[in-house]
N, C-alpha and C. Protein backbone atom coordinates (compact mmCIF):
# COMPACT_ATOMS: atom_id res chain seq x y z
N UNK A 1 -10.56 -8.85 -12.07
CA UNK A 1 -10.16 -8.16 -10.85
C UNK A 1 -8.82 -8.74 -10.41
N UNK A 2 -8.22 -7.99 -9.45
CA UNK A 2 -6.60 -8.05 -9.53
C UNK A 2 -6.27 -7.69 -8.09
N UNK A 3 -6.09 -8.27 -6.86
CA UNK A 3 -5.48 -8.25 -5.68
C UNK A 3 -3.98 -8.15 -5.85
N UNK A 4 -3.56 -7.67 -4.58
CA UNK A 4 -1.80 -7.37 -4.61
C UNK A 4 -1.70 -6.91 -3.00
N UNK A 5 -1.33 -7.99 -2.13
CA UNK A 5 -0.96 -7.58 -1.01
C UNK A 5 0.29 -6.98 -0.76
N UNK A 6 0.09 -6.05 0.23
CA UNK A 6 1.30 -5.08 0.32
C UNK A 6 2.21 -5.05 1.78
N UNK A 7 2.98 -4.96 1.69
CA UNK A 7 3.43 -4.82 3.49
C UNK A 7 4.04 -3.69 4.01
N UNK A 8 3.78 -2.79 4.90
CA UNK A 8 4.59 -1.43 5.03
C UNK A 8 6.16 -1.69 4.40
N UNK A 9 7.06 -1.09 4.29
CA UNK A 9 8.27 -1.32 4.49
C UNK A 9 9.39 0.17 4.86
N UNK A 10 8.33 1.34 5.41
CA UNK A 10 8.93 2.59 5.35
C UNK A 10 8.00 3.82 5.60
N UNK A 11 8.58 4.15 6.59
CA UNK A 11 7.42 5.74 6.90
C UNK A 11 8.08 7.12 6.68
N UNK A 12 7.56 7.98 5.89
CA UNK A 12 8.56 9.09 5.22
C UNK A 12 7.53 10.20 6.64
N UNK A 13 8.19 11.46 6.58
CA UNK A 13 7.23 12.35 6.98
C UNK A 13 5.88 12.29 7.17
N UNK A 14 5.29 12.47 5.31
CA UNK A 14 3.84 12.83 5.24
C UNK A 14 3.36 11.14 4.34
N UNK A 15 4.60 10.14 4.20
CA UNK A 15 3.50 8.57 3.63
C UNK A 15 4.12 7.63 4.45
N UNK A 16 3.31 6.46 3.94
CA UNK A 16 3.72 5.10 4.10
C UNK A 16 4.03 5.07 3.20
N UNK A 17 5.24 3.73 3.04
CA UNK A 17 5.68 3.12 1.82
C UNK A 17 5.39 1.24 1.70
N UNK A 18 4.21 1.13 1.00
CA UNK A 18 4.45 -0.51 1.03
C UNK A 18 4.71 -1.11 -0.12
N UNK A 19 5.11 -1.86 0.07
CA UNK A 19 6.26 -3.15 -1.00
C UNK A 19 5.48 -4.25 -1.32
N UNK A 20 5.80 -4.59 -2.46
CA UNK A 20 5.03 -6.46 -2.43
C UNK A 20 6.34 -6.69 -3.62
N UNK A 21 6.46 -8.23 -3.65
CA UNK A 21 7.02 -8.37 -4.33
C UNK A 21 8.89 -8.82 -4.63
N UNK A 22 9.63 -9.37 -5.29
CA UNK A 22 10.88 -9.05 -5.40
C UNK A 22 10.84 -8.65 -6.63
N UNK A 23 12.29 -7.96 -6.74
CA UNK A 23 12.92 -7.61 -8.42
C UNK A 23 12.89 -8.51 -9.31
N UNK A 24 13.02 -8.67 -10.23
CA UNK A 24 11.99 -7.58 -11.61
C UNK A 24 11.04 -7.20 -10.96
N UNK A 25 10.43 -8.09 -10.22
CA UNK A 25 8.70 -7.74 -10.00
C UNK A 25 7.99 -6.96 -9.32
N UNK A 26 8.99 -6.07 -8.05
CA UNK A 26 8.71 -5.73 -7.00
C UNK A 26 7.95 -4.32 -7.59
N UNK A 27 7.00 -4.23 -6.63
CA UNK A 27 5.62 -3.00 -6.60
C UNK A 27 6.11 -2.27 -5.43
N UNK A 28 6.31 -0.53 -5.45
CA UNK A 28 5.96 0.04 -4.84
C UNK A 28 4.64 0.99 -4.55
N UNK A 29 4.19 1.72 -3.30
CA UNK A 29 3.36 2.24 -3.36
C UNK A 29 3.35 3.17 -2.60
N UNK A 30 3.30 4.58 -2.57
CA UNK A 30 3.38 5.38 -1.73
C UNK A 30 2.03 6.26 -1.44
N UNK A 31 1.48 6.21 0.08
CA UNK A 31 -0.32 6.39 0.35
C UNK A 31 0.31 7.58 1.77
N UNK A 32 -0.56 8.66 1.72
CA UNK A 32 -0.46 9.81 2.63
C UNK A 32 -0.91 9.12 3.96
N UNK A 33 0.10 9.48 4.92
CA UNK A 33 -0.79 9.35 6.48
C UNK A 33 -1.96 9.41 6.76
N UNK A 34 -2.40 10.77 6.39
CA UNK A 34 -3.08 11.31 6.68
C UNK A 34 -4.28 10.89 6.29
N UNK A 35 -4.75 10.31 4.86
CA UNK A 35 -5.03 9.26 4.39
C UNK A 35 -5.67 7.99 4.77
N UNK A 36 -4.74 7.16 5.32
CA UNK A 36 -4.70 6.18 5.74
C UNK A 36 -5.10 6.12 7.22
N UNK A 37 -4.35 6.95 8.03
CA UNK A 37 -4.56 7.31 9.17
C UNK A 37 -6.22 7.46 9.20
N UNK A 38 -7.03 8.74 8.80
CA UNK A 38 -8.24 8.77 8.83
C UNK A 38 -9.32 7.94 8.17
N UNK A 39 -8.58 6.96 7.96
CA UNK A 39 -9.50 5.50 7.49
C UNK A 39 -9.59 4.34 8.39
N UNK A 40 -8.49 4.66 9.01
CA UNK A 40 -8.39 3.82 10.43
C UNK A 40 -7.78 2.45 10.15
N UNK A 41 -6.94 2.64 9.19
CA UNK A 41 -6.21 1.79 9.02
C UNK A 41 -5.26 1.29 9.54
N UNK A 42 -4.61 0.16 9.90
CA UNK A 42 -2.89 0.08 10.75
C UNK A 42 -2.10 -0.06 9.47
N UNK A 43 -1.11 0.36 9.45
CA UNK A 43 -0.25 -0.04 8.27
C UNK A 43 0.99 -1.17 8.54
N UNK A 44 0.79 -1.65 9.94
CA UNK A 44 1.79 -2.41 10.81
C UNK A 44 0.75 -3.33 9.65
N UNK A 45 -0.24 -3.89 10.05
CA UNK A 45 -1.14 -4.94 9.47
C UNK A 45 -0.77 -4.72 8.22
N UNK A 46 -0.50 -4.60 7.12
CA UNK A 46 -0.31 -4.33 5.79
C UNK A 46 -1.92 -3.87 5.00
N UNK A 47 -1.82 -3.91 3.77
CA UNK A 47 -2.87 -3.47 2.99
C UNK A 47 -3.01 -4.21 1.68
N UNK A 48 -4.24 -4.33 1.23
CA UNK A 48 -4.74 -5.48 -0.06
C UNK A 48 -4.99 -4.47 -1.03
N UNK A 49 -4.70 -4.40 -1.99
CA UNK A 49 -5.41 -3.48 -3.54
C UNK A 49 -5.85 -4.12 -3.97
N UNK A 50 -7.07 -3.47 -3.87
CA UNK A 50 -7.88 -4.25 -5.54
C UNK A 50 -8.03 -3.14 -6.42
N UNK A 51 -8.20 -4.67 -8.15
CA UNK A 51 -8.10 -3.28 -9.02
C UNK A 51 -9.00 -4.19 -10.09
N UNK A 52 -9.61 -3.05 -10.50
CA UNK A 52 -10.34 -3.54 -11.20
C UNK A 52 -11.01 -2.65 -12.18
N UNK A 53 -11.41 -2.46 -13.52
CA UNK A 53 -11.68 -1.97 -14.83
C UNK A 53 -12.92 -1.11 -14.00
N UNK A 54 -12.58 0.36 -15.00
CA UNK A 54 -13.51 1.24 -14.61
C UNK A 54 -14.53 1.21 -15.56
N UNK A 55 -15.77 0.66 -14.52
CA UNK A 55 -17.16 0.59 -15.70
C UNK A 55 -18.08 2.32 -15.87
C-alpha cells in the first residue's frame, strides 16, 4: 500500500488541483468539485491517496 499526501494548489471552474511533490517528482491530480464537495471534504485541509493492488 502506497500513501501520497496532496495539498490543493488551484481551483479551475469544475476541479481542484492538488500537488505533492517537487520536479522530477512532482504529482499532479485533478478531482471534480462536485465530487469532493459532496463528500464533504475541505480541500483547504489537503487530501491523502491511498493506493493499493486491486484484489
Amino acid at each position: 500500500m502506497l500513501e501520497i499526501k496532496f495539498t490543493l494548489k488551484a481551483e479551475t471552474k469544475t476541479c481542484y488541483r492538488f500537488e505533492t511533490g517537487e520536479r522530477p517528482e512532482q504529482m499532479t491530480l485533478y478531482l471534480k468539485k462536485s465530487k469532493v464537495d459532496a463528500a464533504g471534504i475541505d480541500p483547504q485541509k489537503g487530501i491523502t491517496v491511498t493506493i493499493d493492488e486491486r484484489k
